[in-house]
N, C-alpha and C. Protein backbone atom coordinates (compact mmCIF):
# COMPACT_ATOMS: atom_id res chain seq x y z
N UNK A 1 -6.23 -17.27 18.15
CA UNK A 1 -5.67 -15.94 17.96
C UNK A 1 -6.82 -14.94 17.91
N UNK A 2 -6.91 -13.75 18.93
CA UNK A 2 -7.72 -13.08 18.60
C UNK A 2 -7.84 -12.14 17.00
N UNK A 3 -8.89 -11.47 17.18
CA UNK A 3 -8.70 -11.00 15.87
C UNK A 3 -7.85 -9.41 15.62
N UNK A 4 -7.87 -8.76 16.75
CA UNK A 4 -6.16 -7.82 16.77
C UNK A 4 -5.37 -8.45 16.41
N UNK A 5 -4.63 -9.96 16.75
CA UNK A 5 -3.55 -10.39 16.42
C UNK A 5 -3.25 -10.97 15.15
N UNK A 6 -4.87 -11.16 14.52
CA UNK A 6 -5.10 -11.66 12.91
C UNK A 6 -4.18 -10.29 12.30
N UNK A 7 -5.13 -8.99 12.80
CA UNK A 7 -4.86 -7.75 12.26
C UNK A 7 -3.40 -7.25 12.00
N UNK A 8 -2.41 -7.64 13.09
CA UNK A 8 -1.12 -7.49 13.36
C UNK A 8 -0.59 -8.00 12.29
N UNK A 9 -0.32 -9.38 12.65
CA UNK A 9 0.52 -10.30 11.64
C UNK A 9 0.04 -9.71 10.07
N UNK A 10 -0.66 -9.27 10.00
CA UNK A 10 -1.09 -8.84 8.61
C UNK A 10 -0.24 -7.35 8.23
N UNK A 11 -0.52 -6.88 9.35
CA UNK A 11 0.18 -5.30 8.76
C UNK A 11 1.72 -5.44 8.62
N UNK A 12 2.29 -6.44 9.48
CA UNK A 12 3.66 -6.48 9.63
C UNK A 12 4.56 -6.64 8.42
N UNK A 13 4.09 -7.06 7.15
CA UNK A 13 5.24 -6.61 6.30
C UNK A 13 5.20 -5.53 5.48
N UNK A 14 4.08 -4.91 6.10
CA UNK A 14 4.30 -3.52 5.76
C UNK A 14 5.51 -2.16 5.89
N UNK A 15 6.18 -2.64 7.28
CA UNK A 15 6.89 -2.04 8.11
C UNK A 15 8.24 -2.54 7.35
N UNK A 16 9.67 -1.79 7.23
CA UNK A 16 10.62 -2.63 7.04
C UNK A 16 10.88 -2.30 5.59
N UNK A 17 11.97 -2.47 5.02
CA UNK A 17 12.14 -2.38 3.66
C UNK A 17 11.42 -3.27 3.13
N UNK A 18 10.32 -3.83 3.22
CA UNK A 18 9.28 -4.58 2.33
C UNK A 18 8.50 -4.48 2.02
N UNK A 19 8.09 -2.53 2.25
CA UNK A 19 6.87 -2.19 2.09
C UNK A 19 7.04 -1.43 0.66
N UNK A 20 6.27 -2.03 -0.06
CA UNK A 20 6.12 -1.99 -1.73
C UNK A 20 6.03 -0.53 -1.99
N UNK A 21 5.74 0.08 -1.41
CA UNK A 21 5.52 1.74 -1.99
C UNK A 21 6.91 2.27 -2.15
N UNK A 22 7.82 1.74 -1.04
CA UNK A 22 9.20 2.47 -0.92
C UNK A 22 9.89 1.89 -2.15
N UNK A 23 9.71 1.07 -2.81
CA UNK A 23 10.33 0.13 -3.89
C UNK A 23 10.39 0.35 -5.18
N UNK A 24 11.21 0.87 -5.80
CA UNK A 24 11.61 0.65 -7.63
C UNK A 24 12.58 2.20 -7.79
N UNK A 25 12.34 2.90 -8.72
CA UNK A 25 13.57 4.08 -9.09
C UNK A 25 12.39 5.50 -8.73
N UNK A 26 13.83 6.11 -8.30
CA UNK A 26 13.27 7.83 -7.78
C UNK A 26 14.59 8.27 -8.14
N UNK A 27 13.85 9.65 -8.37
CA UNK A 27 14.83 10.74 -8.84
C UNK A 27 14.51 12.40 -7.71
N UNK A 28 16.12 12.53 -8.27
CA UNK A 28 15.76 14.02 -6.93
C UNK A 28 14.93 14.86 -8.29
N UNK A 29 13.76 15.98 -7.49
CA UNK A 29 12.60 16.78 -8.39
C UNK A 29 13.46 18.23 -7.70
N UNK A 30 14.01 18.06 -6.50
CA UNK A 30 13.46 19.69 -5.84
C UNK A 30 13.82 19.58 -4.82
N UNK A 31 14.78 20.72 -4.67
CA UNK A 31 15.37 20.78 -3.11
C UNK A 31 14.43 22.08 -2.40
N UNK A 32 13.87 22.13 -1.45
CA UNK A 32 13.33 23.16 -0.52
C UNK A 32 14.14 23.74 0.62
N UNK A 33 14.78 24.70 0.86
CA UNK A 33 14.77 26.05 -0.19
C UNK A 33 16.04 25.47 -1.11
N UNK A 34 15.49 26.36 -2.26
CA UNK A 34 16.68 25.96 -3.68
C UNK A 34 18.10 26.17 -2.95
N UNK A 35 18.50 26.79 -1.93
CA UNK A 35 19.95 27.21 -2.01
C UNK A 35 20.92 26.04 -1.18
N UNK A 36 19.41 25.49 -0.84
CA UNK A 36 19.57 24.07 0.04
C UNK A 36 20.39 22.98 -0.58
N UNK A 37 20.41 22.79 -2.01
CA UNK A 37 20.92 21.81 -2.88
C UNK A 37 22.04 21.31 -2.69
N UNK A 38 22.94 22.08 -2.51
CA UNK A 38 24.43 21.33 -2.42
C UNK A 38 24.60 20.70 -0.96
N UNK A 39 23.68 20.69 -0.07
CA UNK A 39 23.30 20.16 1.27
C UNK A 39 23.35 18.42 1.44
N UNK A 40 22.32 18.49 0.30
CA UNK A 40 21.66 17.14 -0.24
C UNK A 40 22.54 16.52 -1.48
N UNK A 41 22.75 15.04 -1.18
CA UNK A 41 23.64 14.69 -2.40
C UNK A 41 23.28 13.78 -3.46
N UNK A 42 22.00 13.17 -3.00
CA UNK A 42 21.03 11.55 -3.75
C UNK A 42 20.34 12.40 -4.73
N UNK A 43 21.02 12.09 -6.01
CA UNK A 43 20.51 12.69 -7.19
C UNK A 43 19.20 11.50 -7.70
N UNK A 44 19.80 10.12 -7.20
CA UNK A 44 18.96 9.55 -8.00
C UNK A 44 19.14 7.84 -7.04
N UNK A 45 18.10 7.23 -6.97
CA UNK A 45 17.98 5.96 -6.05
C UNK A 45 16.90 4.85 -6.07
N UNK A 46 17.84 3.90 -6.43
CA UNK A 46 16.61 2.71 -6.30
C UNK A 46 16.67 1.98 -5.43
N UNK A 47 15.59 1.82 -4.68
CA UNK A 47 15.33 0.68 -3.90
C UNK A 47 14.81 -0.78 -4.04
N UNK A 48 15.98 -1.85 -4.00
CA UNK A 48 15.34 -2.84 -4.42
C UNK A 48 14.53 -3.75 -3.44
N UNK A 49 13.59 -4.83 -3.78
CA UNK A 49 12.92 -5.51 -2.65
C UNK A 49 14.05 -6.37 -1.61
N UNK A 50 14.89 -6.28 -1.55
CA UNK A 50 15.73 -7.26 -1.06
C UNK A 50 16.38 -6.40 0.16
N UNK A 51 15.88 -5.22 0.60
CA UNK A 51 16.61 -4.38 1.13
C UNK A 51 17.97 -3.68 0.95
N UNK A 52 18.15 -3.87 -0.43
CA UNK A 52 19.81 -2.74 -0.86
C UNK A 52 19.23 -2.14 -1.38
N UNK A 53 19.69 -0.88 -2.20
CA UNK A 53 19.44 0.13 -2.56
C UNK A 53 20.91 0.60 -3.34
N UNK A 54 20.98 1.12 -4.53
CA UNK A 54 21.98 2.05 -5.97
C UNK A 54 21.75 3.43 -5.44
N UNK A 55 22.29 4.04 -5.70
CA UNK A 55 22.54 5.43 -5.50
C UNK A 55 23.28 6.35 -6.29
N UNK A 56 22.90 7.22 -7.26
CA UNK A 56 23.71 7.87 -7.71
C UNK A 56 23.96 9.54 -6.88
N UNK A 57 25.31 9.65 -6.21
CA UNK A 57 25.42 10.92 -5.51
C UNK A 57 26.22 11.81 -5.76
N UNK A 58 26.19 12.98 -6.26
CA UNK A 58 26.76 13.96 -5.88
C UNK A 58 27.81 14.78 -5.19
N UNK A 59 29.18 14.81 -5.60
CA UNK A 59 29.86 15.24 -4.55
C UNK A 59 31.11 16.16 -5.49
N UNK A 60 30.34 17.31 -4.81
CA UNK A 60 31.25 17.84 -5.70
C UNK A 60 30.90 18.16 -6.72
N UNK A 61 31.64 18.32 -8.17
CA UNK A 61 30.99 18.28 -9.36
C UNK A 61 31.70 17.06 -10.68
N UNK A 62 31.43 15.74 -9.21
CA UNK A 62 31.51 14.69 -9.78
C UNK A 62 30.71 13.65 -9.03
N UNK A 63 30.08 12.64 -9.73
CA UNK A 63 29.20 11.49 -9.37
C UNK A 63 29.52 10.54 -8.81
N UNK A 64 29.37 10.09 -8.08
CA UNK A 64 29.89 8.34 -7.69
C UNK A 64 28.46 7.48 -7.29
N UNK A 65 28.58 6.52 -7.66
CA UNK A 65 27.24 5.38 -7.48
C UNK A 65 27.85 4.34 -6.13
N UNK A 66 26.39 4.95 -5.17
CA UNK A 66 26.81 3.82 -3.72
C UNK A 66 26.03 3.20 -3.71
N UNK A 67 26.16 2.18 -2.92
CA UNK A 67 25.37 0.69 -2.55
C UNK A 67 25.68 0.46 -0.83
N UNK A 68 24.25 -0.16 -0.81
CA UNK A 68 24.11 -0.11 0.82
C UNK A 68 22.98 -0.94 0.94
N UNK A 69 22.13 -1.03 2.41
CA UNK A 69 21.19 -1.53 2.60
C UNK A 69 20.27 -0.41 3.18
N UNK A 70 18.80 -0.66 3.58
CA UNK A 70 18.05 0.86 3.60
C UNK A 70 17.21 -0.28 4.93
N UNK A 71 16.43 0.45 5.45
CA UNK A 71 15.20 0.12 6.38
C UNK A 71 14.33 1.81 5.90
N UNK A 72 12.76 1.57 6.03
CA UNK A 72 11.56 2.31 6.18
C UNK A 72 10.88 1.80 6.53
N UNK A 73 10.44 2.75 7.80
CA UNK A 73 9.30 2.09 9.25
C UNK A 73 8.00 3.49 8.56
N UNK A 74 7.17 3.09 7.97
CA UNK A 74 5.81 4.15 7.51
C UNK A 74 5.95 4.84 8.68
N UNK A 75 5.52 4.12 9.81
CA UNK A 75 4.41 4.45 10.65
C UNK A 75 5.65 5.64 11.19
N UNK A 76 6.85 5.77 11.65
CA UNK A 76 7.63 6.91 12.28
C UNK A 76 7.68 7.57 10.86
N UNK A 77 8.17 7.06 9.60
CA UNK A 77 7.98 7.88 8.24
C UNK A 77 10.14 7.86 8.48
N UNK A 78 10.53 7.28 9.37
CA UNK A 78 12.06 6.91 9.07
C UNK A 78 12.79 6.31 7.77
N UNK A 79 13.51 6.78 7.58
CA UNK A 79 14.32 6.12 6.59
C UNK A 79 15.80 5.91 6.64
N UNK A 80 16.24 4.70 6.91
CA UNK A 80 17.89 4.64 7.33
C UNK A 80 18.41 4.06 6.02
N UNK A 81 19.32 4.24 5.37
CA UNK A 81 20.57 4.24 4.43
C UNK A 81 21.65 3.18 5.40
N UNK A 82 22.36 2.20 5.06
CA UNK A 82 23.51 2.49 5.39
C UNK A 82 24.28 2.16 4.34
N UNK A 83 25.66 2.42 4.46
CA UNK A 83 26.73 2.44 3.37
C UNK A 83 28.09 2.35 3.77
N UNK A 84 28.87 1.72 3.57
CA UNK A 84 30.45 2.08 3.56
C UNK A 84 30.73 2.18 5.85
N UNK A 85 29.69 1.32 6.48
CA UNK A 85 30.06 1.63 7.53
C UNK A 85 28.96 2.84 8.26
N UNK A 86 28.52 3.66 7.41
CA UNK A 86 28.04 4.98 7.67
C UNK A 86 26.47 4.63 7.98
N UNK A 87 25.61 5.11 8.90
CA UNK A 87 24.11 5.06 8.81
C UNK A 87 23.91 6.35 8.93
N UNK A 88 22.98 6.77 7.93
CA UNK A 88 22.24 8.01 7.93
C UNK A 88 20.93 7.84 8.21
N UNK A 89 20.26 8.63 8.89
CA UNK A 89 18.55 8.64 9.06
C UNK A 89 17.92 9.82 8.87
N UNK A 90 16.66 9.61 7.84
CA UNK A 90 16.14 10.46 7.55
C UNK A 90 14.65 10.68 7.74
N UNK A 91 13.87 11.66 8.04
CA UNK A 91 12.22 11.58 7.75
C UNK A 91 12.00 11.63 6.81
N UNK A 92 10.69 10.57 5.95
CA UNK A 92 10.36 10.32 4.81
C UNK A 92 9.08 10.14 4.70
N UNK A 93 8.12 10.92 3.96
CA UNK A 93 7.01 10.71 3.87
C UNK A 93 7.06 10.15 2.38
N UNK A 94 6.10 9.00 2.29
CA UNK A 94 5.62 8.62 0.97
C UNK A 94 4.29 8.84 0.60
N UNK A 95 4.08 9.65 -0.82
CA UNK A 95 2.68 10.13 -1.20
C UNK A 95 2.44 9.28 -2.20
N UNK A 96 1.40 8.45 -1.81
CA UNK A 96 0.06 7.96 -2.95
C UNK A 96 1.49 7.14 -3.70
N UNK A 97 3.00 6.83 -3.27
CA UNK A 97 3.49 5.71 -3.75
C UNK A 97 4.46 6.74 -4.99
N UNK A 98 4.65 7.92 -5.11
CA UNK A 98 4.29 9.05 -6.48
C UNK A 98 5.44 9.66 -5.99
N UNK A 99 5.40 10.20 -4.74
CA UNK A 99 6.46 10.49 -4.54
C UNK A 99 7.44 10.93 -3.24
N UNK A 100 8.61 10.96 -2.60
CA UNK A 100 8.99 11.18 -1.19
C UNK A 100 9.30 12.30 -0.79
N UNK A 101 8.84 12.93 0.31
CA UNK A 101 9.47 13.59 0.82
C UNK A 101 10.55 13.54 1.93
N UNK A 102 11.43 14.13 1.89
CA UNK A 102 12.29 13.89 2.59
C UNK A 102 13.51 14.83 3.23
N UNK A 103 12.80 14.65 4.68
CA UNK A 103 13.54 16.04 5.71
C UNK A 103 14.53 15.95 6.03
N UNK A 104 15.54 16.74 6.31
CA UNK A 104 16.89 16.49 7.00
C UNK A 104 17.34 17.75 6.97
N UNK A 105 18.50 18.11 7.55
CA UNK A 105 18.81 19.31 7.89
C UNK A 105 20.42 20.39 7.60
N UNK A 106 20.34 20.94 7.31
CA UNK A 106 22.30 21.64 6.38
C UNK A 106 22.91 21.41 7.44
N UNK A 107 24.54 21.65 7.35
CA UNK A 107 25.29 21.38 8.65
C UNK A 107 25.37 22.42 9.98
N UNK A 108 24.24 23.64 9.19
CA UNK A 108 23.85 24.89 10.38
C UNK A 108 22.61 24.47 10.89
N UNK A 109 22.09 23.62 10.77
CA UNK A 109 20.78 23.33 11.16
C UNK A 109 19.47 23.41 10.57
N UNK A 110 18.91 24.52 9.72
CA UNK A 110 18.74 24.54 8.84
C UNK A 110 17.56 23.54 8.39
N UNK A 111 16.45 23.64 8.13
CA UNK A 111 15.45 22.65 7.44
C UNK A 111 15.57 22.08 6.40
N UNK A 112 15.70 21.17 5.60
CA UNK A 112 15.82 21.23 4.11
C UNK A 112 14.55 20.02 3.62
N UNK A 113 14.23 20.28 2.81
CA UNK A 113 12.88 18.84 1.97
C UNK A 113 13.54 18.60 1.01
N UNK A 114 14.38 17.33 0.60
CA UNK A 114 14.18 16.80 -0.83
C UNK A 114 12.39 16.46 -1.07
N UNK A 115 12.66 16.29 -2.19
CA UNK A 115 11.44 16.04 -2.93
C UNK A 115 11.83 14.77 -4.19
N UNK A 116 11.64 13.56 -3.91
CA UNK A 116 12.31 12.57 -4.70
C UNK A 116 10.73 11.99 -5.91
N UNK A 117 10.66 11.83 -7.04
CA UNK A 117 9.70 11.30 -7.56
C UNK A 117 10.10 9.67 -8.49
N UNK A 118 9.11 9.21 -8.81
CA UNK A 118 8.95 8.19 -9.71
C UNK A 118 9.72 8.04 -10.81
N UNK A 119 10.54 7.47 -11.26
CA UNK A 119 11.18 7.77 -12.57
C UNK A 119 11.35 5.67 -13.33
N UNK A 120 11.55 5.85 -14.46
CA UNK A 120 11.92 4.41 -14.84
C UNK A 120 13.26 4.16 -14.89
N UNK A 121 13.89 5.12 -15.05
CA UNK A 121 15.62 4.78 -14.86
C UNK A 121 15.62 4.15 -14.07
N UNK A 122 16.54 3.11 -13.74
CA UNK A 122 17.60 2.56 -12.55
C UNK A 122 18.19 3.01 -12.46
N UNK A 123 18.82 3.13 -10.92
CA UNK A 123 20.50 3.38 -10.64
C UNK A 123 20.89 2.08 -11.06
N UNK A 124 22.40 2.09 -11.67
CA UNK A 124 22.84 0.57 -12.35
C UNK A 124 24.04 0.79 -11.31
N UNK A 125 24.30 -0.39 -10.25
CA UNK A 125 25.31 -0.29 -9.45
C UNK A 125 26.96 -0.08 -10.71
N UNK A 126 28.06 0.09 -9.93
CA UNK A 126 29.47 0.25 -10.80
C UNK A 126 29.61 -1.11 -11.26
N UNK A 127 29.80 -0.87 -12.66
CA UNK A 127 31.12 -2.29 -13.48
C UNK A 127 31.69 -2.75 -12.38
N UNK A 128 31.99 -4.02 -11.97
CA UNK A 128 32.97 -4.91 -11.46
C UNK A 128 34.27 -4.62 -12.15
N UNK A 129 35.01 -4.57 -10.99
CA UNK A 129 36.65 -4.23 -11.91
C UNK A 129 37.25 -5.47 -11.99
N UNK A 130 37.81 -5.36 -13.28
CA UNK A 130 38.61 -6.81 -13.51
C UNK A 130 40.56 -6.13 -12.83
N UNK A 131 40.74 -7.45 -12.42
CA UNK A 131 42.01 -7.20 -12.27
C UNK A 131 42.77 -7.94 -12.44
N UNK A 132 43.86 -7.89 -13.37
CA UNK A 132 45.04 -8.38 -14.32
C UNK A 132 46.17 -9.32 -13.42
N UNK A 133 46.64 -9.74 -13.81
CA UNK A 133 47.72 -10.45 -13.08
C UNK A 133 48.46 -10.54 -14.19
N UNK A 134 49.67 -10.23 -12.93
CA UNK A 134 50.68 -9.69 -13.77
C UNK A 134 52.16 -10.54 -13.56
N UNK A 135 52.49 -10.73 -14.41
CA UNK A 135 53.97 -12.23 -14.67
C UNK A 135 54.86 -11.45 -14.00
């Protein structure tokens, strides 16, 4: 094996939801521009190593917690969500591991930056519902 291909196989689990920087709890800091906010709905998100991801979102002026699976490729700075059927993709820069930025755009087009940081909270996915049976 030459030694590019030493180099390769090495960087490669970098790429992919397995790259450790994208991994543990973030919280939304800051929408750019402020009026941008109700645009954006990920108040709060953990990414676990396994490729799923908790979500607490916004809708409305009530919460619901989603679950999905995620991919982040550094090197494009992509970030895909999916959920419920749905894939969203976003640009995501990660700083020094501290904190994300993250571009996407209002439904006029429109620029918007979340700004997601470090936090120790978890998102705690929903209670399992029990269900009764009934005579």
């Amino acid at each position: 094996m030459s030694k590019n291909g030493f180099w390769l196989l090495w960087l490669l689990p970098l790429a992919g939801c397995g790259m450790t920087g994208m991994r543990g709890n973030w919280v939304l800091k800051e929408v750019i521009p402020a009026e941008a906010i109700g645009h954006y709905d990920i108040a709060a998100v953990t990414f676990n190593p396994d490729c799923t991801y908790v979500a607490k979102v916004r809708k409305g002026d009530r919460t619901e917690v989603r679950r999905g699976t995620y991919d982040y490729d550094p090197w494009s700075r992509k970030l895909t969500l999916r959920s419920g059927g749905v894939e969203r993709s976003y640009t995501a820069t990660l700083w020094l591991g501290l904190q994300i930025n993250v571009k996407t755009q209002t439904p006029e087009g429109e620029p918007l930056t979340a700004i997601l940081g470090r936090t120790k909270q978890a998102v705690a996915p929903p209670p399992p519902t029990i269900q009764r049976r009934t005579q």
